[in-house]
C-alpha atoms as a PDB file:
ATOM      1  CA  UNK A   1      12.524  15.848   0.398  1.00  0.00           C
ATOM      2  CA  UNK A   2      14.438  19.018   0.536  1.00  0.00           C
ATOM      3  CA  UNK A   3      17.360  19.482  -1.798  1.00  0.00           C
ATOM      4  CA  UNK A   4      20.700  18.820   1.131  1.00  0.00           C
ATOM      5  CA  UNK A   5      18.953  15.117   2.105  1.00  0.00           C
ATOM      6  CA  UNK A   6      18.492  14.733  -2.102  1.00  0.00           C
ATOM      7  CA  UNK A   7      21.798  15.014  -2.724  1.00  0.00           C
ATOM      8  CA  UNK A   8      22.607  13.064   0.370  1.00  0.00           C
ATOM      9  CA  UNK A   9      21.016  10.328  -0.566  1.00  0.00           C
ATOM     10  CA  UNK A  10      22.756  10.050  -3.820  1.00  0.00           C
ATOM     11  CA  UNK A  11      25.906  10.564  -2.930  1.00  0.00           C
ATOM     12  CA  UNK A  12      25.281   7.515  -0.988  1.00  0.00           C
ATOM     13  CA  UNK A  13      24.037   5.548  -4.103  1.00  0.00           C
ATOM     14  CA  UNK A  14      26.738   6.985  -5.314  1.00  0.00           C
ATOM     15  CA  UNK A  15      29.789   5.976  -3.342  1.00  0.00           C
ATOM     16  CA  UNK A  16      28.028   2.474  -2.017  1.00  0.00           C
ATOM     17  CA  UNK A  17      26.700   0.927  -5.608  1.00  0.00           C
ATOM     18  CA  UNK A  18      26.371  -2.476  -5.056  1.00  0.00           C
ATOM     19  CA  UNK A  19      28.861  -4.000  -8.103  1.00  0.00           C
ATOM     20  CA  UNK A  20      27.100  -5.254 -10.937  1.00  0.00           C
ATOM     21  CA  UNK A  21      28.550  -8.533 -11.129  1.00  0.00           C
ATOM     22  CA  UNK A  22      27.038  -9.111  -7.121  1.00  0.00           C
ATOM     23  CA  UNK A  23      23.857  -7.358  -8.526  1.00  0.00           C
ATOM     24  CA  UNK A  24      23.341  -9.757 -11.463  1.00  0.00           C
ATOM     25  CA  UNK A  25      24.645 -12.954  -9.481  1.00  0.00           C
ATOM     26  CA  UNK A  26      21.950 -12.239  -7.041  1.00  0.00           C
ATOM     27  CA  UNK A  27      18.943 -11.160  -8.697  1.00  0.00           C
ATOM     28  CA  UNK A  28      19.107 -13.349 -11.322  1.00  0.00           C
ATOM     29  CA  UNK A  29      18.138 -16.154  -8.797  1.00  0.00           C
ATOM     30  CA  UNK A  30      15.218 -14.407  -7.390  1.00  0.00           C
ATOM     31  CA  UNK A  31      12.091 -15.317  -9.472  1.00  0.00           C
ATOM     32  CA  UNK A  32       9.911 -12.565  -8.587  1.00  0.00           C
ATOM     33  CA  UNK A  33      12.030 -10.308  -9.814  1.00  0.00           C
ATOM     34  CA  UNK A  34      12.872 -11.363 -13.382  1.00  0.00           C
ATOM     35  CA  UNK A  35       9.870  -9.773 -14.868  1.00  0.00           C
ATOM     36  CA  UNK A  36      10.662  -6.038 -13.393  1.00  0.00           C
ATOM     37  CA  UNK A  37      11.564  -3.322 -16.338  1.00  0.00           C
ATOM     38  CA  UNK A  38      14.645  -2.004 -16.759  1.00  0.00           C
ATOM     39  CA  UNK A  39      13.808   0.861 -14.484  1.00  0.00           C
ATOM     40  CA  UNK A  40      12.646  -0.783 -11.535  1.00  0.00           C
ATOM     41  CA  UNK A  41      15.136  -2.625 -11.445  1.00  0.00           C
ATOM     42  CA  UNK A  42      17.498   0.222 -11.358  1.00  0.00           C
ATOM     43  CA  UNK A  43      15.187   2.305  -9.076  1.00  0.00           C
ATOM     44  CA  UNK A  44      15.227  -1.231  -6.527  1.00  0.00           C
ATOM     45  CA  UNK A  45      19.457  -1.658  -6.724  1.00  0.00           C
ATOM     46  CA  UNK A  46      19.583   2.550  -5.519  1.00  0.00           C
ATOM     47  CA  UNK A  47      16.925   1.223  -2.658  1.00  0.00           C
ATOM     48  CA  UNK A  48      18.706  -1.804  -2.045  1.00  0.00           C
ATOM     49  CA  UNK A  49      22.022   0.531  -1.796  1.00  0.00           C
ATOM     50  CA  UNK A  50      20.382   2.630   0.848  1.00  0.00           C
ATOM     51  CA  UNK A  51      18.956  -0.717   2.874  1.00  0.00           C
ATOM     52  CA  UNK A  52      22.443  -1.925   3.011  1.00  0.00           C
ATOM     53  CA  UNK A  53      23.899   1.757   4.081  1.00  0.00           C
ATOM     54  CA  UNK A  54      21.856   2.310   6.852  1.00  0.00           C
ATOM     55  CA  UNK A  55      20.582  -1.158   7.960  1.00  0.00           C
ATOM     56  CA  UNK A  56      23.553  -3.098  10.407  1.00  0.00           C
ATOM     57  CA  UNK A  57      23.274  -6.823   9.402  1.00  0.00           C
ATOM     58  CA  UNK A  58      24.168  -9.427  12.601  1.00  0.00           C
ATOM     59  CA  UNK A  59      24.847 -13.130  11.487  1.00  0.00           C
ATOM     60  CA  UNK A  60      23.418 -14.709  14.633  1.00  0.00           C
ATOM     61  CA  UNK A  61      24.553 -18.221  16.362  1.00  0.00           C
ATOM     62  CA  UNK A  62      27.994 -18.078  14.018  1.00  0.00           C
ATOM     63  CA  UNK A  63      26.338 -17.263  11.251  1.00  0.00           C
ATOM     64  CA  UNK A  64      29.377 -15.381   8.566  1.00  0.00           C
ATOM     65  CA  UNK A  65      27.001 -13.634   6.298  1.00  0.00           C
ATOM     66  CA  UNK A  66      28.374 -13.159   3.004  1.00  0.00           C
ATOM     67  CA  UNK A  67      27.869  -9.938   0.853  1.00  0.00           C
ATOM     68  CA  UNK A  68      25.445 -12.081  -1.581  1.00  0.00           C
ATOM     69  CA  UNK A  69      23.314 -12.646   1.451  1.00  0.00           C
ATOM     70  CA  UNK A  70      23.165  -9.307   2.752  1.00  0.00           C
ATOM     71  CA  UNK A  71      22.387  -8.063  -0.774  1.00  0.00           C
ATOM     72  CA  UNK A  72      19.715 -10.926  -1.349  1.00  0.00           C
ATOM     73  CA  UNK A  73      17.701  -9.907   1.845  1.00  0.00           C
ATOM     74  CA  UNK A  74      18.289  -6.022   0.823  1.00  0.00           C
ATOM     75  CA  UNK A  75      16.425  -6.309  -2.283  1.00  0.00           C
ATOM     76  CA  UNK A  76      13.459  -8.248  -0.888  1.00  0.00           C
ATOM     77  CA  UNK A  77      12.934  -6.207   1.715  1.00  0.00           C
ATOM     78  CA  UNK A  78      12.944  -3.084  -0.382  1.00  0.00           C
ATOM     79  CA  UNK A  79      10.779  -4.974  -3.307  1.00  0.00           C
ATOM     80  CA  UNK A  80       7.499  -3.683  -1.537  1.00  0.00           C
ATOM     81  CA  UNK A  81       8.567   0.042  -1.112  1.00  0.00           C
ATOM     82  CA  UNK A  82       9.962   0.178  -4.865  1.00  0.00           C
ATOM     83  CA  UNK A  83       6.940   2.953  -5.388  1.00  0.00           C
ATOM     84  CA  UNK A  84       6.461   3.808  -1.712  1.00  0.00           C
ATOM     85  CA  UNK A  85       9.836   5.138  -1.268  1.00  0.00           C
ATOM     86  CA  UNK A  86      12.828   4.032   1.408  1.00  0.00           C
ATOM     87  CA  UNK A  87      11.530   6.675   3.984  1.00  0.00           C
ATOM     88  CA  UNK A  88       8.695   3.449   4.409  1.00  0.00           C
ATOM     89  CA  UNK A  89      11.333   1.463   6.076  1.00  0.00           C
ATOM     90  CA  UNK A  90      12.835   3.849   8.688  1.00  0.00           C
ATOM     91  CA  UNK A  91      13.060   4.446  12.532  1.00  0.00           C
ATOM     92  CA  UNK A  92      14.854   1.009  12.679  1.00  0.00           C
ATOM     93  CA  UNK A  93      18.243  -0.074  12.200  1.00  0.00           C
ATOM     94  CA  UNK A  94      19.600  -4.106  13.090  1.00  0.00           C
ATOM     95  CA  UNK A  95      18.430  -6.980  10.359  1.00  0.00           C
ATOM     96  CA  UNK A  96      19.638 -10.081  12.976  1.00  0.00           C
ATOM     97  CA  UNK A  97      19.770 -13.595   9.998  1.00  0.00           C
ATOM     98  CA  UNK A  98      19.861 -17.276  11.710  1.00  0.00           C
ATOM     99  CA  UNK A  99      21.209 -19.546  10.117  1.00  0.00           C
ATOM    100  CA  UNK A 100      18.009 -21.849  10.542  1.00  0.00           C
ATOM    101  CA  UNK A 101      14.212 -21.702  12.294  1.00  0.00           C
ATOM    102  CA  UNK A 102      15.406 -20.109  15.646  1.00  0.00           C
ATOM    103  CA  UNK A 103      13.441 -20.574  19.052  1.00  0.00           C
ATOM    104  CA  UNK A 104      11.911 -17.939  20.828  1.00  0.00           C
ATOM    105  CA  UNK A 105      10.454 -17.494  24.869  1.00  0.00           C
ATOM    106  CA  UNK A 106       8.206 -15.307  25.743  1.00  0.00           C
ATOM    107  CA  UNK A 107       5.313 -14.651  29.010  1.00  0.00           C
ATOM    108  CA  UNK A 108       2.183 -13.377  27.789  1.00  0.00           C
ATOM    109  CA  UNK A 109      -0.961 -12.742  30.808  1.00  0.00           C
ATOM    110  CA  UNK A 110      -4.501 -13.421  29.927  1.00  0.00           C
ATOM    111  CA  UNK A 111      -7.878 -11.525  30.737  1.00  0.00           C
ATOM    112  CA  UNK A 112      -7.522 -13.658  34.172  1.00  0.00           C
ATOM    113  CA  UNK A 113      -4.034 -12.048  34.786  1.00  0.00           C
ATOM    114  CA  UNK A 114      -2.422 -15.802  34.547  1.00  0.00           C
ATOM    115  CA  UNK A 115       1.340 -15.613  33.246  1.00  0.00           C
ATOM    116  CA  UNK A 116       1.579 -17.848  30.570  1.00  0.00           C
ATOM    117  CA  UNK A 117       5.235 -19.317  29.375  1.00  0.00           C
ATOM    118  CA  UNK A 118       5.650 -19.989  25.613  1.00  0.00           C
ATOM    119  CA  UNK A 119       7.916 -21.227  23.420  1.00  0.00           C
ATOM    120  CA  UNK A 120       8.149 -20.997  20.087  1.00  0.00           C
ATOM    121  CA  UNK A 121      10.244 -22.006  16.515  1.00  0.00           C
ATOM    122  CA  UNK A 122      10.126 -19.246  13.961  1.00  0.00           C
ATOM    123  CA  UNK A 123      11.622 -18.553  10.590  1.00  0.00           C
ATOM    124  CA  UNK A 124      11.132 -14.828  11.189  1.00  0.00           C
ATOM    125  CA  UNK A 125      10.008 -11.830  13.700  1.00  0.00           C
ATOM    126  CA  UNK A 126       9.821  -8.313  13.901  1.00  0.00           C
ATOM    127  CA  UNK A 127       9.040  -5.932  16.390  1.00  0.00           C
ATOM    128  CA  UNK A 128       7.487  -2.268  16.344  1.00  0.00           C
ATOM    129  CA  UNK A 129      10.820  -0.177  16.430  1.00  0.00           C
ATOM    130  CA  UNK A 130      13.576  -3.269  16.877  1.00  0.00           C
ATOM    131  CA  UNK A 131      15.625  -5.532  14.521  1.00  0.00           C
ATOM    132  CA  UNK A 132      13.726  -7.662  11.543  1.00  0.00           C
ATOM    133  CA  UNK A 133      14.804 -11.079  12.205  1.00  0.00           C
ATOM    134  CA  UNK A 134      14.782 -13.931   9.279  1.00  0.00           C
ATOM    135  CA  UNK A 135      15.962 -17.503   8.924  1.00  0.00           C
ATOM    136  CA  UNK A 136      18.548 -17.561   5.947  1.00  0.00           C
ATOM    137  CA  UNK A 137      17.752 -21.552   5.677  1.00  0.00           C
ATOM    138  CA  UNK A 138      14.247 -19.923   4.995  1.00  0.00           C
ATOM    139  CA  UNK A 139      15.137 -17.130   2.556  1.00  0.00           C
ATOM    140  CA  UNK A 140      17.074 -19.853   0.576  1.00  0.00           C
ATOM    141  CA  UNK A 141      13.852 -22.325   0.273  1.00  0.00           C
ATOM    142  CA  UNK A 142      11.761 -19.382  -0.916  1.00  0.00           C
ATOM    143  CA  UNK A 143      14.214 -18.598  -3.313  1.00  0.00           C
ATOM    144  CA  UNK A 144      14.197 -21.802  -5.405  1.00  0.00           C
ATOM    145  CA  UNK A 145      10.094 -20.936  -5.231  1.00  0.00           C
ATOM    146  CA  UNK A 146       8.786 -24.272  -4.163  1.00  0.00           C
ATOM    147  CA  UNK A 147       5.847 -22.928  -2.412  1.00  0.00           C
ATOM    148  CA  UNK A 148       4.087 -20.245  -3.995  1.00  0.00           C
ATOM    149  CA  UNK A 149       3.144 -17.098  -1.733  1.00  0.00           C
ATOM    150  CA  UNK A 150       5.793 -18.053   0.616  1.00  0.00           C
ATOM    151  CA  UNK A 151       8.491 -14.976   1.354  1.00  0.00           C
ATOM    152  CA  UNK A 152       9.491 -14.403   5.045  1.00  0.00           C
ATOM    153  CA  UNK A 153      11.652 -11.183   4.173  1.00  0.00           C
ATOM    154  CA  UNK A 154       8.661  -9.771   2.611  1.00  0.00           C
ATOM    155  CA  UNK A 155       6.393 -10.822   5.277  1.00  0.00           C
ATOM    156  CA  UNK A 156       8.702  -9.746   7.985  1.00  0.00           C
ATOM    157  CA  UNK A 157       9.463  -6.592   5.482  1.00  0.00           C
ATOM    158  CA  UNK A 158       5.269  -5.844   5.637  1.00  0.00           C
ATOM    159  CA  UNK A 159       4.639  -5.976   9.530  1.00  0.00           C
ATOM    160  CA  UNK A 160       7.880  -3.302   9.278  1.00  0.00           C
ATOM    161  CA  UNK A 161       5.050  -1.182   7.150  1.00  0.00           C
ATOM    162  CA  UNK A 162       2.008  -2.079   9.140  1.00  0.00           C
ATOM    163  CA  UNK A 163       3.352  -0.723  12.269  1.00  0.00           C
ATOM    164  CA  UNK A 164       3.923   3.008  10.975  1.00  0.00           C
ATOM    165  CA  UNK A 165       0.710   3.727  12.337  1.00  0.00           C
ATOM    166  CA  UNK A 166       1.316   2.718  15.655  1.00  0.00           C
ATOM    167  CA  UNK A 167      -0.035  -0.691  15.804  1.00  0.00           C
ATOM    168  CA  UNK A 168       0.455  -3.980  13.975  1.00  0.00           C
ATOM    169  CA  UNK A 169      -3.176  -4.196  13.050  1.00  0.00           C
ATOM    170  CA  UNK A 170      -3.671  -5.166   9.659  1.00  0.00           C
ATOM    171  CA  UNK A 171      -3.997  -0.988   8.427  1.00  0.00           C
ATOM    172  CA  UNK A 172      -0.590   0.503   7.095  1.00  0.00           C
ATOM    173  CA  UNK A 173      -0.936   4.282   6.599  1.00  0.00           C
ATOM    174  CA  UNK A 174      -2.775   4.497   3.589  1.00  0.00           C
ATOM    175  CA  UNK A 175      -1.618   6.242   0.588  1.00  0.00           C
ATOM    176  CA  UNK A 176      -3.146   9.948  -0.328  1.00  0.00           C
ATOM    177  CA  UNK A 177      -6.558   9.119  -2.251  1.00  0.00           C
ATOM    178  CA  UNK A 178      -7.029   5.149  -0.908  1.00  0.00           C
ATOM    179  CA  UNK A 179     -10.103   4.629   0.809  1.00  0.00           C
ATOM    180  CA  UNK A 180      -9.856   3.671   4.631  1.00  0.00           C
ATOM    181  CA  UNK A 181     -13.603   2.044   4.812  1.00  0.00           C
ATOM    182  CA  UNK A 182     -12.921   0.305   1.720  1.00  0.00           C
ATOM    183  CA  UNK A 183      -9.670  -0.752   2.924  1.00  0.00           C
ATOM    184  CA  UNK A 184     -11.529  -1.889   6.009  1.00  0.00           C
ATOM    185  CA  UNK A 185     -14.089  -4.019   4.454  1.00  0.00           C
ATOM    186  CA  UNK A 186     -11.865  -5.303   1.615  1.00  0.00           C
ATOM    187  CA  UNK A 187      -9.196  -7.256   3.866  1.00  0.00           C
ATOM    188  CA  UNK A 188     -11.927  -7.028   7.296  1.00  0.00           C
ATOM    189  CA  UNK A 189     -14.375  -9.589   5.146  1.00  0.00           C
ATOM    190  CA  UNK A 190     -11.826 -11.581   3.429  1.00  0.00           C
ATOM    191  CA  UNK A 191      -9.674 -12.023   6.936  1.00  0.00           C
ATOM    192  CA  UNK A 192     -13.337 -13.338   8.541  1.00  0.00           C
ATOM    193  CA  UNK A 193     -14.197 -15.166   5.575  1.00  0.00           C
ATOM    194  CA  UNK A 194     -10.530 -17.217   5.983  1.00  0.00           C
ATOM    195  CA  UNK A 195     -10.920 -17.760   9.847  1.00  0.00           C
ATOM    196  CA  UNK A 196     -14.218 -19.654   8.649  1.00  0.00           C
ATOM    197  CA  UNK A 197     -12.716 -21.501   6.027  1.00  0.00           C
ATOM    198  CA  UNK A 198      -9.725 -22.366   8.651  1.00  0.00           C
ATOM    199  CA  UNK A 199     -12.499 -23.480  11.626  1.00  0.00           C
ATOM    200  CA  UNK A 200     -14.093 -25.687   9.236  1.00  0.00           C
ATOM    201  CA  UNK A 201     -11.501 -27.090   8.267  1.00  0.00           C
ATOM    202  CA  UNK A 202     -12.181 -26.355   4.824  1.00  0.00           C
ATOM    203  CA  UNK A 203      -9.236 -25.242   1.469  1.00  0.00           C
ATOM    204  CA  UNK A 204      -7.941 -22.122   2.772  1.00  0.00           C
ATOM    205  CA  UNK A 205      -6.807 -20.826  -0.868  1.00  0.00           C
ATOM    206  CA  UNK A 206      -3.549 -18.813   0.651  1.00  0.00           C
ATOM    207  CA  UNK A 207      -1.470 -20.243   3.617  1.00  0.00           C
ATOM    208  CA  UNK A 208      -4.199 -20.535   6.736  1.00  0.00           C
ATOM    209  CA  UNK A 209      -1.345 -18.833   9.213  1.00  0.00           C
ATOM    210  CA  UNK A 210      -3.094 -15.482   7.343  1.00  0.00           C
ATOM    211  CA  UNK A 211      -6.248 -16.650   9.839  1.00  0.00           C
ATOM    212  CA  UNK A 212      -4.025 -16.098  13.310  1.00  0.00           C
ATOM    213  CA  UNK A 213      -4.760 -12.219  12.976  1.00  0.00           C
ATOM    214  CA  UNK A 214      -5.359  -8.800  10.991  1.00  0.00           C
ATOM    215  CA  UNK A 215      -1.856  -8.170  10.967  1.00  0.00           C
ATOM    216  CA  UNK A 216      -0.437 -11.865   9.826  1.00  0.00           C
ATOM    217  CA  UNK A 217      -3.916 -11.633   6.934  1.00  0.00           C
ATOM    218  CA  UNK A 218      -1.962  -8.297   5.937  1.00  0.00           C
ATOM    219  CA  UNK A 219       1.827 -10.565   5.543  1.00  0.00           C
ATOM    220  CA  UNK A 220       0.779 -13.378   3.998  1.00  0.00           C
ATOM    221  CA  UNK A 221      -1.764 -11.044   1.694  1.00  0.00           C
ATOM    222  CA  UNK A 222       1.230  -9.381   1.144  1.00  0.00           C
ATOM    223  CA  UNK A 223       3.641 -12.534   0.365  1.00  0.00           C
ATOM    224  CA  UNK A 224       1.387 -13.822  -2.085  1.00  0.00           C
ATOM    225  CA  UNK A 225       0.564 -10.291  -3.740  1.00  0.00           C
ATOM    226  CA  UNK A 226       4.272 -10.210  -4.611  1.00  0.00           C
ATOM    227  CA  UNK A 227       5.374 -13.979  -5.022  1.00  0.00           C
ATOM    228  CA  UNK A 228       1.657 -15.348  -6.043  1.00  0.00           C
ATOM    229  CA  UNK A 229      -0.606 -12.885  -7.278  1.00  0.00           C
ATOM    230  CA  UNK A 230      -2.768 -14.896  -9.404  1.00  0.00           C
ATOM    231  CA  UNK A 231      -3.583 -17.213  -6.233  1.00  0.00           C
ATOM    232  CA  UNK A 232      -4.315 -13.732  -4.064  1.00  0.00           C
ATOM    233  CA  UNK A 233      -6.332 -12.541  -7.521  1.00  0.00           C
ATOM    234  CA  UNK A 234      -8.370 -15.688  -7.538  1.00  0.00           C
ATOM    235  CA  UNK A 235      -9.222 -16.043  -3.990  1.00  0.00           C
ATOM    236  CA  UNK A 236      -9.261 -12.679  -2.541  1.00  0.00           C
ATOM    237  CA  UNK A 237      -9.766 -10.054  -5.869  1.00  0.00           C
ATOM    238  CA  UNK A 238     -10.565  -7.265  -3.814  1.00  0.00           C
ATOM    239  CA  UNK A 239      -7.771  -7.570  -1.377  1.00  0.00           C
ATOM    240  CA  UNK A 240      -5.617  -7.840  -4.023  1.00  0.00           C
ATOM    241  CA  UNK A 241      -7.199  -4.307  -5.600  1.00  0.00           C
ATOM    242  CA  UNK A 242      -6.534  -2.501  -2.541  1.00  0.00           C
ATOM    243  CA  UNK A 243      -3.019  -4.473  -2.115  1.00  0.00           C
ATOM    244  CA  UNK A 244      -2.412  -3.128  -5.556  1.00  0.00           C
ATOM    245  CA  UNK A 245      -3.508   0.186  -4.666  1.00  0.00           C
ATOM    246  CA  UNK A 246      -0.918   0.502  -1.310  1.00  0.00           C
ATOM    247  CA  UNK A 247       1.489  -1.037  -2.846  1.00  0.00           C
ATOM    248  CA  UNK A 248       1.222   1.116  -6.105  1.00  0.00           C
ATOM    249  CA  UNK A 249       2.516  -2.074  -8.320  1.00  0.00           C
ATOM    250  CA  UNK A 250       0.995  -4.731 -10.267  1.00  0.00           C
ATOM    251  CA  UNK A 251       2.718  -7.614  -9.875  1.00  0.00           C
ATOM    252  CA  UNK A 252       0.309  -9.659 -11.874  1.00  0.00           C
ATOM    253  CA  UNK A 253       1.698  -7.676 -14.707  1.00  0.00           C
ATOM    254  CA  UNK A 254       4.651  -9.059 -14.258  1.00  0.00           C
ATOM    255  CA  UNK A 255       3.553 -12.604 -14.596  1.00  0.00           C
ATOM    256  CA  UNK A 256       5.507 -14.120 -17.883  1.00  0.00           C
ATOM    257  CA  UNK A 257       3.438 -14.946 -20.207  1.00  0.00           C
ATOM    258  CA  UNK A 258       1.538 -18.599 -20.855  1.00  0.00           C
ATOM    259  CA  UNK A 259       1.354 -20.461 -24.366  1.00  0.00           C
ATOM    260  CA  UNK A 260      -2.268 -21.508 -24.893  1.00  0.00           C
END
């Protein structure tokens, strides 16, 4: 980053600091955050500065989104690019909230060329270069962390990073030094190994919507690395390794600690 977009950059920090009091009122409600250092956290509040700077937030159906929520949906979105840097969540601009599961239509054609009509209820979507779209009635019921692994801003937040390469596959660009093969058979074995578990109807370990593709194994992979990682440890280790490795956190470090 040259020295003119440095300064930029921080003048935007700068000028835009979200106000502590905000800050506090809304971080101190999100559980996977209370275990973050001093430093993160301040290095996540200068992301979460930029996200709300550059990212135009569009209450949909009547929704009148507050400043909390905006902030609340900034910082989990930038949670996953603390160490990867806000340049990770570029090339897009609109973040579009319901206020509950919205319904989508769509036509998809199959090898026959049939034209296929579908509808469908989601809590969240987004699309290659278009808006990241998230249910706030959702965001709330993963913030009182009810269900573990369960995060739609992250997971919407991770298909966001997936696509850089072109494709929402399952294979971010991978950080200078990571492995691509073992990438590959890492998450490649464990995504197969899940789609079994799922077609035999058998305990899936993480949330079995990971089985629908590569690129939801790589969300929900991701949701649980952040909100669950001893579940995504204990079921998937070597995802988790290279999840830790992309990522370039540890959130199992972060766990609090557990009386004997």
């Amino acid at each position: 980053m040259n020295i003119f977009k440095r300064a930029w950059l921080r003048d935007i920090i700068h000028r835009h600091a979200i106000p502590h009091k905000l800050w506090m009122k809304v971080t101190s409600k999100l559980v996977l955050l209370h275990n973050l250092t001093a430093v993160e956290k301040a290095h996540l509040r200068e992301l979460s500065t930029l996200f709300l700077h550059e990212k135009n937030f569009v209450g949909a159906q009547g929704l009148d989104l507050t400043q909390a929520m905006t902030v609340n949906i900034a910082v989990q979105a930038c949670l996953p690019v603390l160490k990867l840097g806000f340049k990770h969540l570029s090339g897009w601009t609109d973040v579009i909230v319901y206020p509950t599961a919205f319904r989508i239509s769509r036509d998809s054609v199959d090898a026959a060329g049939v034209v296929h009509h579908e509808e469908q209820v989601l809590v969240g979507e987004s699309w290659s270069r278009g808006p990241l779209i998230v249910s706030w009635a959702e965001i709330e019921q993963d913030g009182l962390a009810t269900h573990a692994g369960r995060n739609v801003v992250i997971h919407e937040t991770a298909h966001k990073l997936d696509v850089l390469n072109g494709r929402m596959n399952g294979f971010p660009p991978l950080n200078a030094g990571m492995s691509a093969p073992e990438w590959t058979a890492a998450l490649s074995e464990a995504y197969q190994h899940l789609v079994t578990r799922v077609g035999h109807h058998h305990d899936t370990g993480i949330d079995p919507y990971a089985a629908s593709s590569p690129a939801e194994f790589f969300a929900v992979a991701s949701e649980y690395f952040f909100c669950s990682p001893e579940t995504l440890q204990t079921q998937f280790p070597e995802v988790y390794q290279q999840l830790q490795l992309y990522y370039r956190q540890n959130p199992l470090l972060r766990q609090p600690c557990r009386m004997g």
